[in-house]
C-alpha atoms as a PDB file:
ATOM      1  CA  UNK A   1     128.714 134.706  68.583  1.00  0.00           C
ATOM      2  CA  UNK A   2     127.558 133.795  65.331  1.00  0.00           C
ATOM      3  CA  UNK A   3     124.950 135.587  63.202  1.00  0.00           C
ATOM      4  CA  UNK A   4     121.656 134.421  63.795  1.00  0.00           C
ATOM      5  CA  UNK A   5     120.121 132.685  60.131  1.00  0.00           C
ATOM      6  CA  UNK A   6     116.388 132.390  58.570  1.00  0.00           C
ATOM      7  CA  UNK A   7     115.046 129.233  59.593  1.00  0.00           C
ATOM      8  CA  UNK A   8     112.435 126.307  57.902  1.00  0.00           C
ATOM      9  CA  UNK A   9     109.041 126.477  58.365  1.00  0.00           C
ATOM     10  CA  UNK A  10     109.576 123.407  59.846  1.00  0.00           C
ATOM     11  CA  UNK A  11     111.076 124.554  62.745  1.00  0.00           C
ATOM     12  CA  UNK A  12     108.012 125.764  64.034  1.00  0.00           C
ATOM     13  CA  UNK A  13     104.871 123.391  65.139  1.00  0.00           C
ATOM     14  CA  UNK A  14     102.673 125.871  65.275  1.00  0.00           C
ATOM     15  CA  UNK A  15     101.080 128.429  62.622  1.00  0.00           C
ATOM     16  CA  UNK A  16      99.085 131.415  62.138  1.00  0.00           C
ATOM     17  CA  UNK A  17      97.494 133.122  59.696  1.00  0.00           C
ATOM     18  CA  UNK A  18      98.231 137.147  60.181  1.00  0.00           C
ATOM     19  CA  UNK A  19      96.988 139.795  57.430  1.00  0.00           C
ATOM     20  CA  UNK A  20      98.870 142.893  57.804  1.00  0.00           C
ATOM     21  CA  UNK A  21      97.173 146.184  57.275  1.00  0.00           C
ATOM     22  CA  UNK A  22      97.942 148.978  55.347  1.00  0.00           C
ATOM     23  CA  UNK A  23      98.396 150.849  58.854  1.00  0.00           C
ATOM     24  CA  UNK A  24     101.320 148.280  59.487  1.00  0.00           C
ATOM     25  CA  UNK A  25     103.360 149.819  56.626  1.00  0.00           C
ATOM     26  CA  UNK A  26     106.154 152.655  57.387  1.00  0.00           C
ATOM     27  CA  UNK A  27     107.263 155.465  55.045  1.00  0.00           C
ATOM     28  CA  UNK A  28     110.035 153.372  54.305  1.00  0.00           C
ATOM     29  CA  UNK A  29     107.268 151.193  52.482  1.00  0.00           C
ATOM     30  CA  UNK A  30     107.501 147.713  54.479  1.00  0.00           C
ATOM     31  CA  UNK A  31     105.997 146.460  58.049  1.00  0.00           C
ATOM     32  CA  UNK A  32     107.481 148.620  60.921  1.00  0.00           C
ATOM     33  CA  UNK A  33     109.356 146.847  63.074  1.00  0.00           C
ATOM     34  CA  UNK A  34     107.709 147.771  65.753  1.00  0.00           C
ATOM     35  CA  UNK A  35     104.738 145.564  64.433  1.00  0.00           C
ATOM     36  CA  UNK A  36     106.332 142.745  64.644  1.00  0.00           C
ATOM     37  CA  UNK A  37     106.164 142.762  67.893  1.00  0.00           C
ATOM     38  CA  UNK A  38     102.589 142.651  67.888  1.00  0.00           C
ATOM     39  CA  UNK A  39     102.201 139.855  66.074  1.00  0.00           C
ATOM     40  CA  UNK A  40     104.438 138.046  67.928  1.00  0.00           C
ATOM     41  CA  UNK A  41     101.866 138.972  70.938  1.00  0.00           C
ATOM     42  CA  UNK A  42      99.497 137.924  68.717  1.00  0.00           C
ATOM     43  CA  UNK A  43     100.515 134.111  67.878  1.00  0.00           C
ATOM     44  CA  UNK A  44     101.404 133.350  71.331  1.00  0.00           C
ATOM     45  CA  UNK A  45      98.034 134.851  73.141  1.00  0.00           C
ATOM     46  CA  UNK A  46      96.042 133.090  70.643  1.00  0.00           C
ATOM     47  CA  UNK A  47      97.460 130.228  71.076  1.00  0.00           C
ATOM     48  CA  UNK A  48      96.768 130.218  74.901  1.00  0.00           C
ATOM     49  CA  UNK A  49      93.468 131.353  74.560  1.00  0.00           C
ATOM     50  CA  UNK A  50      92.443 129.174  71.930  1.00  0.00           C
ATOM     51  CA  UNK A  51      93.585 126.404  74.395  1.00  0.00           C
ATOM     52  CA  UNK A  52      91.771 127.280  77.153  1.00  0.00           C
ATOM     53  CA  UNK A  53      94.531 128.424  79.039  1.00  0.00           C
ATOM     54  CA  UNK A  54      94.421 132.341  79.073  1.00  0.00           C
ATOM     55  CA  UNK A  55      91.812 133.780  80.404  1.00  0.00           C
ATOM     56  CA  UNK A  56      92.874 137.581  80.093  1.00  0.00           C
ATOM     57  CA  UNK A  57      89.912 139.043  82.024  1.00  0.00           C
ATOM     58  CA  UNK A  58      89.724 136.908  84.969  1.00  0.00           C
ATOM     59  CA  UNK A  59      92.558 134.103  84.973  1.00  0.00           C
ATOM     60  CA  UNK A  60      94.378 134.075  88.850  1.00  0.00           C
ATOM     61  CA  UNK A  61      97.893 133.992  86.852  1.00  0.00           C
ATOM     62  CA  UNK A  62      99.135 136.213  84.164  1.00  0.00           C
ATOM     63  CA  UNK A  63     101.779 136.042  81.634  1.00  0.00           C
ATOM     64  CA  UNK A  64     103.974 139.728  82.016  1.00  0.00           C
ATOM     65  CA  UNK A  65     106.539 140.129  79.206  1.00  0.00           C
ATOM     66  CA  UNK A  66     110.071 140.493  80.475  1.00  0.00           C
ATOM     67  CA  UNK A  67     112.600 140.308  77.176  1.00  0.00           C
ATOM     68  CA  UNK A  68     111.825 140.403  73.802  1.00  0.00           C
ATOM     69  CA  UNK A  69     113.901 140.485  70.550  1.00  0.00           C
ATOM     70  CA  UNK A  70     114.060 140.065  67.046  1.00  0.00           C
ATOM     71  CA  UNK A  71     115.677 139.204  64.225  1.00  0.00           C
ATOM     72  CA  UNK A  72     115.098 140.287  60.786  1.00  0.00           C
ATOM     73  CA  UNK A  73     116.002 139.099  57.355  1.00  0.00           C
ATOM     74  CA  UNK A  74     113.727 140.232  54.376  1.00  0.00           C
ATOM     75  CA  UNK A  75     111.100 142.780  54.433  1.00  0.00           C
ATOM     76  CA  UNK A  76     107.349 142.212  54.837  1.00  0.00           C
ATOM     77  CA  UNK A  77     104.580 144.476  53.398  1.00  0.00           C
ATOM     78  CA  UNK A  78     100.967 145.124  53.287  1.00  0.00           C
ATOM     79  CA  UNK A  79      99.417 143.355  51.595  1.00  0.00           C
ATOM     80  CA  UNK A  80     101.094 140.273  52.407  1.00  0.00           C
ATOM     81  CA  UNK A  81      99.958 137.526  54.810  1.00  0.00           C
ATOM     82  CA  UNK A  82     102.027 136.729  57.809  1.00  0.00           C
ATOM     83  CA  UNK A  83     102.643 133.369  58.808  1.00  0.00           C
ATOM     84  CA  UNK A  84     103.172 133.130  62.835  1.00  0.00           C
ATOM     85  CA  UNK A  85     105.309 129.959  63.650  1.00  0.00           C
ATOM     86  CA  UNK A  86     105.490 129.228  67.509  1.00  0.00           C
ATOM     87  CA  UNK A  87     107.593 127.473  69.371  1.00  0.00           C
ATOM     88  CA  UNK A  88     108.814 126.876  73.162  1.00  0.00           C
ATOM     89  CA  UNK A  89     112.487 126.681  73.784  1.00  0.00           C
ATOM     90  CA  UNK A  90     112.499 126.990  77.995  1.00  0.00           C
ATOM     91  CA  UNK A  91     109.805 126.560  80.198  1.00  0.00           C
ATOM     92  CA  UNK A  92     110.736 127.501  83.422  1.00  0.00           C
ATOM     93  CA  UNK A  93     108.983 127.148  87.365  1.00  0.00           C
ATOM     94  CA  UNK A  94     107.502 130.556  86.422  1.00  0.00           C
ATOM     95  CA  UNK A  95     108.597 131.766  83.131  1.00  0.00           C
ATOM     96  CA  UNK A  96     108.537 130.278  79.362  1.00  0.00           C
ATOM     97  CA  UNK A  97     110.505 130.976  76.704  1.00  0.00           C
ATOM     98  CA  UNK A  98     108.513 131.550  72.970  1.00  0.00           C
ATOM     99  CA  UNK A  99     110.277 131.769  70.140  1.00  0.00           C
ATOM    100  CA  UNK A 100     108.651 133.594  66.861  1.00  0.00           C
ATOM    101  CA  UNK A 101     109.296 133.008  63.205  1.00  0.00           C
ATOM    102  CA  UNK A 102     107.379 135.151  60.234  1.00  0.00           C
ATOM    103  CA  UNK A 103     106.855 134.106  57.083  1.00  0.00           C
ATOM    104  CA  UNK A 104     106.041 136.591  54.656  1.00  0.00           C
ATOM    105  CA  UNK A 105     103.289 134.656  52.145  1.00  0.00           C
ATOM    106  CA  UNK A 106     104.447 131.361  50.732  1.00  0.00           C
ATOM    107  CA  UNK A 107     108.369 132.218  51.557  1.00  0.00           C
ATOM    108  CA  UNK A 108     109.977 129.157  52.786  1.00  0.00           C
ATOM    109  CA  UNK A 109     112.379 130.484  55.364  1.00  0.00           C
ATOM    110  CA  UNK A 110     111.375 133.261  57.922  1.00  0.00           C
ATOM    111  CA  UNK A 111     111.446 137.636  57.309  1.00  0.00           C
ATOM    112  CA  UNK A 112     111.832 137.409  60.725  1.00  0.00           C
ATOM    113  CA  UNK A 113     112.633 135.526  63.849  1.00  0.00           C
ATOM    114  CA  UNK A 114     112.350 136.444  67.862  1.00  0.00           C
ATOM    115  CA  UNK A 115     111.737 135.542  70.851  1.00  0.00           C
ATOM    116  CA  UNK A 116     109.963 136.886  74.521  1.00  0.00           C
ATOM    117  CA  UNK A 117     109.702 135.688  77.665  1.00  0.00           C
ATOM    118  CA  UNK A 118     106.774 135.533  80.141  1.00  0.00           C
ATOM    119  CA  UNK A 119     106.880 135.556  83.563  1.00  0.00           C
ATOM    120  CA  UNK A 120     103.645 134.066  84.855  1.00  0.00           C
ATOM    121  CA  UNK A 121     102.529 136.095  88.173  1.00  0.00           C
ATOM    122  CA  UNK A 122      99.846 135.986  90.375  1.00  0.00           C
ATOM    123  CA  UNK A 123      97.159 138.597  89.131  1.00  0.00           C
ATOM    124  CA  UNK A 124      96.872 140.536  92.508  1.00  0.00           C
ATOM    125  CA  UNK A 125      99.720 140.190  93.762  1.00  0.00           C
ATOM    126  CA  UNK A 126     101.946 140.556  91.072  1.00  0.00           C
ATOM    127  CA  UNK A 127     104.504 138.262  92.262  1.00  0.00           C
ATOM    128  CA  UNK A 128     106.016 135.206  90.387  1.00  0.00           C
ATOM    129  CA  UNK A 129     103.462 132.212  90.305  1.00  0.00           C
ATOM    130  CA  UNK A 130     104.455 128.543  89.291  1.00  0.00           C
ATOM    131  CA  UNK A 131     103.405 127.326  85.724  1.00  0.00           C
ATOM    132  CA  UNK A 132      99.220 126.357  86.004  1.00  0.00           C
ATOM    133  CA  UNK A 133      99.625 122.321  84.929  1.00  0.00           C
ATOM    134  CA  UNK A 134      97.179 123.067  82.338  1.00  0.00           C
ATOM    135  CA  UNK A 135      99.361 125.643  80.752  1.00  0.00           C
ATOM    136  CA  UNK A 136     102.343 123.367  80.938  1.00  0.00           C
ATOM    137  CA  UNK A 137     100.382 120.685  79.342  1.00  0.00           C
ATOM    138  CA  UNK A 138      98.990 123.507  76.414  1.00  0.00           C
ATOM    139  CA  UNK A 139     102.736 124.007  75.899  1.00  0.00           C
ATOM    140  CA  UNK A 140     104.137 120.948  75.912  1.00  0.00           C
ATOM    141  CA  UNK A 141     103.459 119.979  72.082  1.00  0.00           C
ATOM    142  CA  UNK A 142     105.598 123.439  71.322  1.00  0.00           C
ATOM    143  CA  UNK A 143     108.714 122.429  73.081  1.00  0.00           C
ATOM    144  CA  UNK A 144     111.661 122.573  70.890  1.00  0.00           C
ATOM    145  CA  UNK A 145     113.936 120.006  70.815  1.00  0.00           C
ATOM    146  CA  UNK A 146     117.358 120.455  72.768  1.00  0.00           C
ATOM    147  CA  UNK A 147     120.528 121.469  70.631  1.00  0.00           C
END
């Protein structure tokens, strides 16, 4: 298995804007990874919501996170601005695939890279739901390209 590598802004259709806080910082005097996380979270929930897909206080199906992982090549700190690129590399009958990069200010390749995966389930129930169309259709524009 080869080492994963930074990637291109351009490898991600998607952006956004993320100020870290001075909260975000560890002892060790950069972002804690644990952070990251979170703004992965972040990127992909707006997203949804800001397509009118996510609905987190009533929608019927909900996204539950099932993997998650990351990547990381240079150090971010407060008070630098996080750029969130988002894309989709699977989208499943009931699951998708995001993939995260972070950009630490201007840099050109990512601090970090990651992924999680949803599992979209019915909210009562809790069992695995099929994709809503309109959430398919919200993702489509982020799908990467094969290979």
């Amino acid at each position: 298995m080869s080492r994963p590598q930074p990637e291109p802004r351009s490898a991600y259709p998607y952006f956004l804007p993320i100020t870290t806080r001075w909260m975000d910082n560890d002892v060790y005097g950069h972002v804690n990874n644990v952070v990251y996380y979170s703004y992965f979270d972040t990127v992909v929930n707006r997203y949804l919501v800001e397509r009118g897909v996510l609905d987190i206080h009533q929608g019927q199906t909900i996204g539950l996170v099932v993997e998650t992982q990351c990547n990381y090549f240079s150090s971010i700190a407060f008070p630098q601005l996080v750029h969130a690129g988002l894309r989709v590399a699977q989208l499943g009958h009931s699951s998708v695939r995001y993939e995260v990069g972070l950009f630490a200010d201007d840099e050109p390749l990512t601090a970090a890279k990651g992924h999680f995966v949803h599992v979209y389930v019915d909210r009562g129930s809790r069992r695995p739901a099929a994709l809503p169309q309109a959430l398919v259709a919200a993702l489509e524009p982020l799908r990467r390209a094969p290979g």
